[in-house]
C-alpha atoms as a PDB file:
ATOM      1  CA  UNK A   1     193.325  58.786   4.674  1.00  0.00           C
ATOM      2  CA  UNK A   2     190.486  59.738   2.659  1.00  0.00           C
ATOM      3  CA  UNK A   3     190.842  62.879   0.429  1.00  0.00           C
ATOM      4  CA  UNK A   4     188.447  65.691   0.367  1.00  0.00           C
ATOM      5  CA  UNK A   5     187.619  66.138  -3.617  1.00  0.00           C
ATOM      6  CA  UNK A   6     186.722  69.736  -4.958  1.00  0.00           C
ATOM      7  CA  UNK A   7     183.609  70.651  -5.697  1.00  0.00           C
ATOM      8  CA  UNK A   8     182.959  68.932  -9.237  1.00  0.00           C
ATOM      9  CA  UNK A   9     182.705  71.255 -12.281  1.00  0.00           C
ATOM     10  CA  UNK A  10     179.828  72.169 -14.351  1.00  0.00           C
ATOM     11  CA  UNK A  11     177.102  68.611 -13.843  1.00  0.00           C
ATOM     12  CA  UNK A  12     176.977  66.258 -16.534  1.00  0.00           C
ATOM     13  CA  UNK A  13     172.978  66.584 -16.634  1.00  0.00           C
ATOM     14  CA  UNK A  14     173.780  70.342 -17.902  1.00  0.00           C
ATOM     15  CA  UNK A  15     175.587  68.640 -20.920  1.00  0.00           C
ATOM     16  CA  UNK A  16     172.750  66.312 -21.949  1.00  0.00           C
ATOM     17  CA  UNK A  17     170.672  69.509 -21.606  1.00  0.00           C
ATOM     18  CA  UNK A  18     172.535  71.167 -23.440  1.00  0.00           C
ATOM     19  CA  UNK A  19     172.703  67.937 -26.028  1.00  0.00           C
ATOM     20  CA  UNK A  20     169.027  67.794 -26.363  1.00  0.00           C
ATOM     21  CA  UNK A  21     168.429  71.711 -26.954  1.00  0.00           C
ATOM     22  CA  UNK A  22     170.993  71.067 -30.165  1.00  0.00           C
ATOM     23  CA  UNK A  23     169.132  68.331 -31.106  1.00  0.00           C
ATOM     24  CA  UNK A  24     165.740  70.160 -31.119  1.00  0.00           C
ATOM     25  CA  UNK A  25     167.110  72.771 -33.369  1.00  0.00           C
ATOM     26  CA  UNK A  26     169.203  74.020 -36.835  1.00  0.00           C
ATOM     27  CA  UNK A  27     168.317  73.010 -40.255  1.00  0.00           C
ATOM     28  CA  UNK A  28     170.497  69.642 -40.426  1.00  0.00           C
ATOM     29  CA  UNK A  29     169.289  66.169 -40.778  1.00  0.00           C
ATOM     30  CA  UNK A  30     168.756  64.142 -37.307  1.00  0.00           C
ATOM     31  CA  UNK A  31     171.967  62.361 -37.879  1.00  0.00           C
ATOM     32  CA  UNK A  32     174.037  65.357 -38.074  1.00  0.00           C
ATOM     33  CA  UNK A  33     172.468  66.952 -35.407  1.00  0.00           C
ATOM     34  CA  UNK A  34     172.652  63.892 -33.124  1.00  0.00           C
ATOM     35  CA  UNK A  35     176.416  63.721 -33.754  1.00  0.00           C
ATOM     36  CA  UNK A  36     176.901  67.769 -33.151  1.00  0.00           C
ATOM     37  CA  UNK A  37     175.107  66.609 -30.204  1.00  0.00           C
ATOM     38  CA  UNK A  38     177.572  64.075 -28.851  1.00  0.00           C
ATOM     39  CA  UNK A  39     180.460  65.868 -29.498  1.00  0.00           C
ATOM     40  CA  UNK A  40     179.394  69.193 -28.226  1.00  0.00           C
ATOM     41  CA  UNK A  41     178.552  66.621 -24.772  1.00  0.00           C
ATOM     42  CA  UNK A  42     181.637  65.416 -24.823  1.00  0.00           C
ATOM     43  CA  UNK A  43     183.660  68.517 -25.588  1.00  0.00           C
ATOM     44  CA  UNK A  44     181.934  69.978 -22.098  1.00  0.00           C
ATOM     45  CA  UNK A  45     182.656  66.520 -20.724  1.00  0.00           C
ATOM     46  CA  UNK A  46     186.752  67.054 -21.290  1.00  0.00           C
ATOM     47  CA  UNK A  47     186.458  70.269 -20.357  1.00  0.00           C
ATOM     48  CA  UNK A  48     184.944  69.986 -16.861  1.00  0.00           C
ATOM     49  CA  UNK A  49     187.292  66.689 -16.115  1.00  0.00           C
ATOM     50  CA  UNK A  50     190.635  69.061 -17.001  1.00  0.00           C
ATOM     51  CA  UNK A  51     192.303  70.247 -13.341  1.00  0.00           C
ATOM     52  CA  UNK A  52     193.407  73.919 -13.312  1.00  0.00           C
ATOM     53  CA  UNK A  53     196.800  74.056 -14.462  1.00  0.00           C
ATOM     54  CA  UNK A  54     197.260  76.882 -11.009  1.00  0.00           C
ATOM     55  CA  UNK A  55     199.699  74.699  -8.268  1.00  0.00           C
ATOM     56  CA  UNK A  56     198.811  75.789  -5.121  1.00  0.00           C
ATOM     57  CA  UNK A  57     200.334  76.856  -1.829  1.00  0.00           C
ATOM     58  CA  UNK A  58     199.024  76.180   1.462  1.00  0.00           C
ATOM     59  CA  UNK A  59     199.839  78.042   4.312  1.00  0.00           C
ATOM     60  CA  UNK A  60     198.252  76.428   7.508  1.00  0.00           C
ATOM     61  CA  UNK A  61     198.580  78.315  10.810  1.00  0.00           C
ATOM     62  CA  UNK A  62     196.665  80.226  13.418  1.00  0.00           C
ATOM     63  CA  UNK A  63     195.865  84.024  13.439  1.00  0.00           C
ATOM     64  CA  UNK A  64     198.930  85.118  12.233  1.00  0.00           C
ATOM     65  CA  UNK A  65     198.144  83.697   9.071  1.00  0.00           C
ATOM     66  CA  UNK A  66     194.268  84.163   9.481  1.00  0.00           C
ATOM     67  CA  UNK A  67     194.955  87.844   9.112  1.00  0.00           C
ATOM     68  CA  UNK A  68     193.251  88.487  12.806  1.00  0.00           C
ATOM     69  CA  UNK A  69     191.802  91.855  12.752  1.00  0.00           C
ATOM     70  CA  UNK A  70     192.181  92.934   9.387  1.00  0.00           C
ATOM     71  CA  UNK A  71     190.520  91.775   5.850  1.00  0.00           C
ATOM     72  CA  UNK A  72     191.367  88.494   5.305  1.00  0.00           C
ATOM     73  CA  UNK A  73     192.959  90.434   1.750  1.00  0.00           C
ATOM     74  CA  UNK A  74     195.401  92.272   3.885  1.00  0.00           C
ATOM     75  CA  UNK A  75     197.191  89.104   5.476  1.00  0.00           C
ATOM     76  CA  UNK A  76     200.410  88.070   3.957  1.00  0.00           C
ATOM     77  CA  UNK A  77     198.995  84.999   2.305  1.00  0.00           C
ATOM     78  CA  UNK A  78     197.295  87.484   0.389  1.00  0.00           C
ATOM     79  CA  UNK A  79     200.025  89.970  -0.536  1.00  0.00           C
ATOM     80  CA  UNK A  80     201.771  86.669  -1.538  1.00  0.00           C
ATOM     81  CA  UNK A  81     199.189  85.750  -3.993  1.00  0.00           C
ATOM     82  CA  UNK A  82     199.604  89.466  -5.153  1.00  0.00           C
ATOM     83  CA  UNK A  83     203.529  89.147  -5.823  1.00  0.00           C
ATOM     84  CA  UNK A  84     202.582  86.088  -7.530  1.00  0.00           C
ATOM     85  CA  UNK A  85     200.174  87.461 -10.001  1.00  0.00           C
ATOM     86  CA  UNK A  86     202.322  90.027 -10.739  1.00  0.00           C
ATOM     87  CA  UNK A  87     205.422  88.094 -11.462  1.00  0.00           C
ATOM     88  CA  UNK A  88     202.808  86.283 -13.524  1.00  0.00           C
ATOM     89  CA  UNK A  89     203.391  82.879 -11.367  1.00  0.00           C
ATOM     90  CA  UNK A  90     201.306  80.266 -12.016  1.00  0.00           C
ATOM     91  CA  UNK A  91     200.253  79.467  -8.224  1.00  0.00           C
ATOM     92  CA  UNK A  92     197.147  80.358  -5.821  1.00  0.00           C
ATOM     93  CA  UNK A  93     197.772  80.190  -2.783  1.00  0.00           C
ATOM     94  CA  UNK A  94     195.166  78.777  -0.112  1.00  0.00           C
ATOM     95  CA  UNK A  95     195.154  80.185   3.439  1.00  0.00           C
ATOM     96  CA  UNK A  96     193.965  77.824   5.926  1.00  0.00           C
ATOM     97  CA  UNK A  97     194.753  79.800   9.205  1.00  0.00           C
ATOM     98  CA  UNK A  98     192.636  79.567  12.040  1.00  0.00           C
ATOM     99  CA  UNK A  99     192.473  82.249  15.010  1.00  0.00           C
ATOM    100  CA  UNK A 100     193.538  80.489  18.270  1.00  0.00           C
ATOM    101  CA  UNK A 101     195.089  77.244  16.686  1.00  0.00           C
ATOM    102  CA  UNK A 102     197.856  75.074  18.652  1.00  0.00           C
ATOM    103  CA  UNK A 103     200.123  72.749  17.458  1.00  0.00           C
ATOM    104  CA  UNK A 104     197.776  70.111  19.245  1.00  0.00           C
ATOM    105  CA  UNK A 105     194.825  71.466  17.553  1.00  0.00           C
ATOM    106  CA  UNK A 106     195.981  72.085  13.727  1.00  0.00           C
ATOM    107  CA  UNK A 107     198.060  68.394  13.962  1.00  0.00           C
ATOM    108  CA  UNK A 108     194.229  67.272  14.272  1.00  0.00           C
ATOM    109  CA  UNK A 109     193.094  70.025  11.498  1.00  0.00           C
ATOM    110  CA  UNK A 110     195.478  69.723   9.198  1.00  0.00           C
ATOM    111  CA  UNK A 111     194.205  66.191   7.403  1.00  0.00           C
ATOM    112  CA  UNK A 112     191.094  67.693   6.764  1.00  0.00           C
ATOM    113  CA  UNK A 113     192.511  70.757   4.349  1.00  0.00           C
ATOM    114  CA  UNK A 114     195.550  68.783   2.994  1.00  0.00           C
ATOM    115  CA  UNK A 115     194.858  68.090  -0.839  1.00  0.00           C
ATOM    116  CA  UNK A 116     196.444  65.719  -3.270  1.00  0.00           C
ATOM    117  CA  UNK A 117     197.399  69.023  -5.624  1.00  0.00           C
ATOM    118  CA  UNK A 118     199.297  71.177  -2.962  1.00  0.00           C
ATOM    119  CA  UNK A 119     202.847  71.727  -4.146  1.00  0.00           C
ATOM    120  CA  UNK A 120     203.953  73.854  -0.991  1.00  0.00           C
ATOM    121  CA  UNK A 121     203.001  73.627   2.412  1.00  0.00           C
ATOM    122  CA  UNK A 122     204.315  76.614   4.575  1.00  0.00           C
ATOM    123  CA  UNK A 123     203.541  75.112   8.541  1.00  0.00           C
ATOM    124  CA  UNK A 124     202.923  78.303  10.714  1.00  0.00           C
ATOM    125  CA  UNK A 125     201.841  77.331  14.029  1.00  0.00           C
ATOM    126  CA  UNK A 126     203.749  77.030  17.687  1.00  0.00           C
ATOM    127  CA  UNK A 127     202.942  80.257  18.895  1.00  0.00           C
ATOM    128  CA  UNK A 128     199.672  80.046  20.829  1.00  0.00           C
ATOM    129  CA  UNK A 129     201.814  76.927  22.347  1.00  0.00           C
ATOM    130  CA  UNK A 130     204.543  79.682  23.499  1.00  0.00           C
ATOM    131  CA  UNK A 131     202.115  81.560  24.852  1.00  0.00           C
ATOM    132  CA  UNK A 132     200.400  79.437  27.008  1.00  0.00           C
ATOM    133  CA  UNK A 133     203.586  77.587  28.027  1.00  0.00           C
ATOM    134  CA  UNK A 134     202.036  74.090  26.533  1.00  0.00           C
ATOM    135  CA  UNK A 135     205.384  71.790  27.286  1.00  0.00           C
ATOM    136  CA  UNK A 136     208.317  71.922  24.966  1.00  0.00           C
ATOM    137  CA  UNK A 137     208.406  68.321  24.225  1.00  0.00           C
ATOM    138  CA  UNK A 138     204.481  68.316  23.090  1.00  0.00           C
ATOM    139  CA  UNK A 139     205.210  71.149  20.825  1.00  0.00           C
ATOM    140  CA  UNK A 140     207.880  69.366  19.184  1.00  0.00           C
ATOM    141  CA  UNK A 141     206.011  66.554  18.672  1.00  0.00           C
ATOM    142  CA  UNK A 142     203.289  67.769  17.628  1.00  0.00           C
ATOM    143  CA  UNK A 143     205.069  69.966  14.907  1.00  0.00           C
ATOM    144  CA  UNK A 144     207.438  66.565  13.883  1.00  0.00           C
ATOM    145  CA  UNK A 145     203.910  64.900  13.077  1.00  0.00           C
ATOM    146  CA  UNK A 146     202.569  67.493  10.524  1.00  0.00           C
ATOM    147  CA  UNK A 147     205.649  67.625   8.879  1.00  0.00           C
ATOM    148  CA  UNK A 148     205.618  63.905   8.938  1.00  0.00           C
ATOM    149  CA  UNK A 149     202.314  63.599   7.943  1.00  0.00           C
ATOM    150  CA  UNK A 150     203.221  65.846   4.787  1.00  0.00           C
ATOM    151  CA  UNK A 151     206.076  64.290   3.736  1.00  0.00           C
ATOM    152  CA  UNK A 152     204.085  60.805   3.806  1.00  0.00           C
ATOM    153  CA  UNK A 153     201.155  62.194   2.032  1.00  0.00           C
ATOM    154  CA  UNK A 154     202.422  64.369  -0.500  1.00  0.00           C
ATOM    155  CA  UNK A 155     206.027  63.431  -1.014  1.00  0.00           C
ATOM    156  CA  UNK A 156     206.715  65.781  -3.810  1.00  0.00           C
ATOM    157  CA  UNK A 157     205.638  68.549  -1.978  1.00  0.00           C
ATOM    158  CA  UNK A 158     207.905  71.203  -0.493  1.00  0.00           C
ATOM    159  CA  UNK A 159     207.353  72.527   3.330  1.00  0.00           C
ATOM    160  CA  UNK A 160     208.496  75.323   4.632  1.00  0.00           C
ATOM    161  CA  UNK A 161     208.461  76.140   8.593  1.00  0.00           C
ATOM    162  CA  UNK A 162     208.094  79.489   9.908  1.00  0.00           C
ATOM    163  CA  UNK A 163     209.856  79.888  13.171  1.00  0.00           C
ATOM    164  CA  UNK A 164     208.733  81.980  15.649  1.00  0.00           C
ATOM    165  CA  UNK A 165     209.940  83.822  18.955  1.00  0.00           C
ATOM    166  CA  UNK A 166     207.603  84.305  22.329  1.00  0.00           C
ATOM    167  CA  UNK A 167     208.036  87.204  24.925  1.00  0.00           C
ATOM    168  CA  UNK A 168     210.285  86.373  27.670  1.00  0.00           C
ATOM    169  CA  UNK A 169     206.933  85.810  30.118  1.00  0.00           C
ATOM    170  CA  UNK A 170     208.237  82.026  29.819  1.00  0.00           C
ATOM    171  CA  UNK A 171     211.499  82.741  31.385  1.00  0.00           C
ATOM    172  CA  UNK A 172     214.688  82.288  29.261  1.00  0.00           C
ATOM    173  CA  UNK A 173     214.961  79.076  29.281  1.00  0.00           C
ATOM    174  CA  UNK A 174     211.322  78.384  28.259  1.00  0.00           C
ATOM    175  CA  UNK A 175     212.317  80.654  25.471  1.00  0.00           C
ATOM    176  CA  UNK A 176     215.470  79.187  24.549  1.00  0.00           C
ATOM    177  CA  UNK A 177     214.375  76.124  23.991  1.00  0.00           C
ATOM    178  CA  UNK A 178     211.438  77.124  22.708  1.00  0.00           C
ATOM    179  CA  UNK A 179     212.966  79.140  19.728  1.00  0.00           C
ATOM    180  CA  UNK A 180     215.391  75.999  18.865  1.00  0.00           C
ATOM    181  CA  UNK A 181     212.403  74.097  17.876  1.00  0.00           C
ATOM    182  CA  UNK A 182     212.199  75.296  14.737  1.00  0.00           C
ATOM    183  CA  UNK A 183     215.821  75.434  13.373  1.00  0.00           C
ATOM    184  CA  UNK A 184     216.173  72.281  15.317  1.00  0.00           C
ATOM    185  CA  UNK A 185     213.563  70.538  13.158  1.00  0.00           C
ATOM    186  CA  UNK A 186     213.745  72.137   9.707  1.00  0.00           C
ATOM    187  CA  UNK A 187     217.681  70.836   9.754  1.00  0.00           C
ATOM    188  CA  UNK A 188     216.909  67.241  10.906  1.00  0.00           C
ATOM    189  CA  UNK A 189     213.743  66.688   8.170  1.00  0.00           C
ATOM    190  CA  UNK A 190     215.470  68.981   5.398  1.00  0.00           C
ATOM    191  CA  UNK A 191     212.810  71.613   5.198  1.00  0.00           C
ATOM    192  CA  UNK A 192     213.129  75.006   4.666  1.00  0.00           C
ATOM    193  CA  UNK A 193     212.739  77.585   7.285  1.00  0.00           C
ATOM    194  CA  UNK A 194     211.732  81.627   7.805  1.00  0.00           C
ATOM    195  CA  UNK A 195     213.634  82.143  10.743  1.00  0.00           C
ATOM    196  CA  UNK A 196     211.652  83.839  12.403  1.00  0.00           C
ATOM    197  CA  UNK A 197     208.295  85.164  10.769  1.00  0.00           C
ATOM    198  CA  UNK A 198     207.930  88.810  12.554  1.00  0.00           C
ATOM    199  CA  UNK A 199     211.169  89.700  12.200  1.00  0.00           C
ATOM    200  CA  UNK A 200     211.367  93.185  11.899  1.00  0.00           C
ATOM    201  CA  UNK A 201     207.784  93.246  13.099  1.00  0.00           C
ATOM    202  CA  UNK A 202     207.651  91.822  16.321  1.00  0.00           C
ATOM    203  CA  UNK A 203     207.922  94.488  19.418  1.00  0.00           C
ATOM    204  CA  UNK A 204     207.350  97.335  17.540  1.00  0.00           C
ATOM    205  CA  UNK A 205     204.079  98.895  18.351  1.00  0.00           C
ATOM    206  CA  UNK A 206     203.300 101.217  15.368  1.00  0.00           C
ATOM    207  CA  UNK A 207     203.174  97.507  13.513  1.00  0.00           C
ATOM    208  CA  UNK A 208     201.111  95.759  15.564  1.00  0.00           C
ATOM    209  CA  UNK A 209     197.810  96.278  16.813  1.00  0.00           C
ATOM    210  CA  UNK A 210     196.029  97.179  20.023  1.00  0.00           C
ATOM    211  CA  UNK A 211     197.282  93.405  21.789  1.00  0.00           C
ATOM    212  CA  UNK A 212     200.501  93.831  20.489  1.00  0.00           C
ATOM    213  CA  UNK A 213     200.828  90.655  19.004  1.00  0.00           C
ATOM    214  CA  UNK A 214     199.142  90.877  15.413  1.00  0.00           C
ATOM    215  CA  UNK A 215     200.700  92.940  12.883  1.00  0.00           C
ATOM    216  CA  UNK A 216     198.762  95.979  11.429  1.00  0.00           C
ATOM    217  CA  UNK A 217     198.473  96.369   7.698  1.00  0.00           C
ATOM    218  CA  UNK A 218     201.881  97.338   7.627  1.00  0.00           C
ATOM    219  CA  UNK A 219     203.317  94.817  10.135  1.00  0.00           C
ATOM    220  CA  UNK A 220     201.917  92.148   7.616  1.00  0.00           C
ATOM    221  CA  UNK A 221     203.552  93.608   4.339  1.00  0.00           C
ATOM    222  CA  UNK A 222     206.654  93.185   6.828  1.00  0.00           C
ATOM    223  CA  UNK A 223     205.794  89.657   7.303  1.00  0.00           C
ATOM    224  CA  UNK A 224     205.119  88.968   3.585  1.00  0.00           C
ATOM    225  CA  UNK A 225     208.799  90.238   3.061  1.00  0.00           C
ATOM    226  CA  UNK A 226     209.949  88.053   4.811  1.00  0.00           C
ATOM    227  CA  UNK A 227     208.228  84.722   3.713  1.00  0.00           C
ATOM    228  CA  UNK A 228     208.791  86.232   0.302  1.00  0.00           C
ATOM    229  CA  UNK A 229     212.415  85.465   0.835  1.00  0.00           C
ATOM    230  CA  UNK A 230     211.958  81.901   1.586  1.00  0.00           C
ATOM    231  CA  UNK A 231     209.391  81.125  -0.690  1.00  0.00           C
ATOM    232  CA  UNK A 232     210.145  82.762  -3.837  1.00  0.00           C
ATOM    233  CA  UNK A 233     213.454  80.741  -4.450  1.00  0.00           C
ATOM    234  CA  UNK A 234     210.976  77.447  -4.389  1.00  0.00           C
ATOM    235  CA  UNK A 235     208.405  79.090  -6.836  1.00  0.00           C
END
């Protein structure tokens, strides 16, 4: 699978710029300057070719994790990155959640913002599956191919799976099932799991918004708390 690259640093033709203005300047003979030259342009060379030291954390799910409704610096990702910095951590987290996204849709999605640095990869999707009763077996599947798909592309990197609950709309047994998923497949691939990512969140309506599924600013510190609690022992 190809790789998307980041954007590349500070352009090479900025160095030789640089270079020529040196050059063109200072009360040194030519040689001199022509050598203050080449190694200032290849001082700015090594510099722009040296990776931030940061390791980064990607969580990939839906609106949950897109922070629907709020500021995209009041979802938990953020307040994440914000226990992070304080504990003076050296990780940035990435959040790559996308407002109506299925297991279907992110097992599609998630090649495109998987890169070769990402230490931690914390899987958040299934519920928009619950929801819309998509069939058991497909979210299973689909779920056992990201993680598959992580493991094969970045083998050193840890995954974490946040399980998740749906209303009882389903029936029981929809919902049984359903909820197994997640235990079900963190213990069979050795992953780590949040058992359930709104506990203390979910059902309560001063902590959720008008639809009563998203969590309000303080349904989401809730949240963080409790991927904190997973995630900080892997840090």
């Amino acid at each position: 699978m190809t790789k998307k690259t980041p954007c590349s640093p500070r352009p090479l033709m900025f160095c030789y710029f640089l270079a020529l203005l040196l050059v063109g300047c200072g009360g040194k003979t030519a040689g001199n300057k022509t050598q203050d030259a080449n190694a200032e342009v290849e001082s700015e060379t090594q510099a722009s070719e040296t990776p931030s030291s940061k390791k980064k954390i990607l969580f990939f799910g839906d609106s949950l994790t897109a922070g629907y409704g709020l500021e995209v610096s009041q979802a938990f990702p953020a307040l994440i990155q914000q226990r992070i910095d304080s504990l003076g951590l050296d990780y940035t987290v990435i959040n790559a959640g996308l407002s109506g996204e299925t297991t279907a849709s992110g097992k599609n999605r998630l090649e495109w913002v998987l890169e070769d640095d990402v230490d931690i990869v914390i899987i958040e999707l299934g519920a928009n599956d619950g929801l819309r009763g998509i069939p058991l077996t497909e979210t299973e599947a689909n779920l056992q191919t990201m993680v598959d798909h992580v493991q094969s592309e970045l083998p050193n990197a840890k995954i974490v799976l946040a399980g998740m609950m749906i209303p009882p709309n389903m029936g029981p047994e929809y919902t049984g099932k359903f909820e197994r998923i997640f235990p079900k497949l963190a213990t069979s691939e050795g992953i780590n799991l949040i058992p359930f990512l709104l506990e203390n969140v979910a059902g309560i309506p001063e902590l959720n918004q008008g639809d009563g599924i998203h969590p309000t600013v303080k349904g989401q510190k809730l949240v963080a708390d409790n991927v904190w609690e997973v995630l900080a022992p892997l840090l």
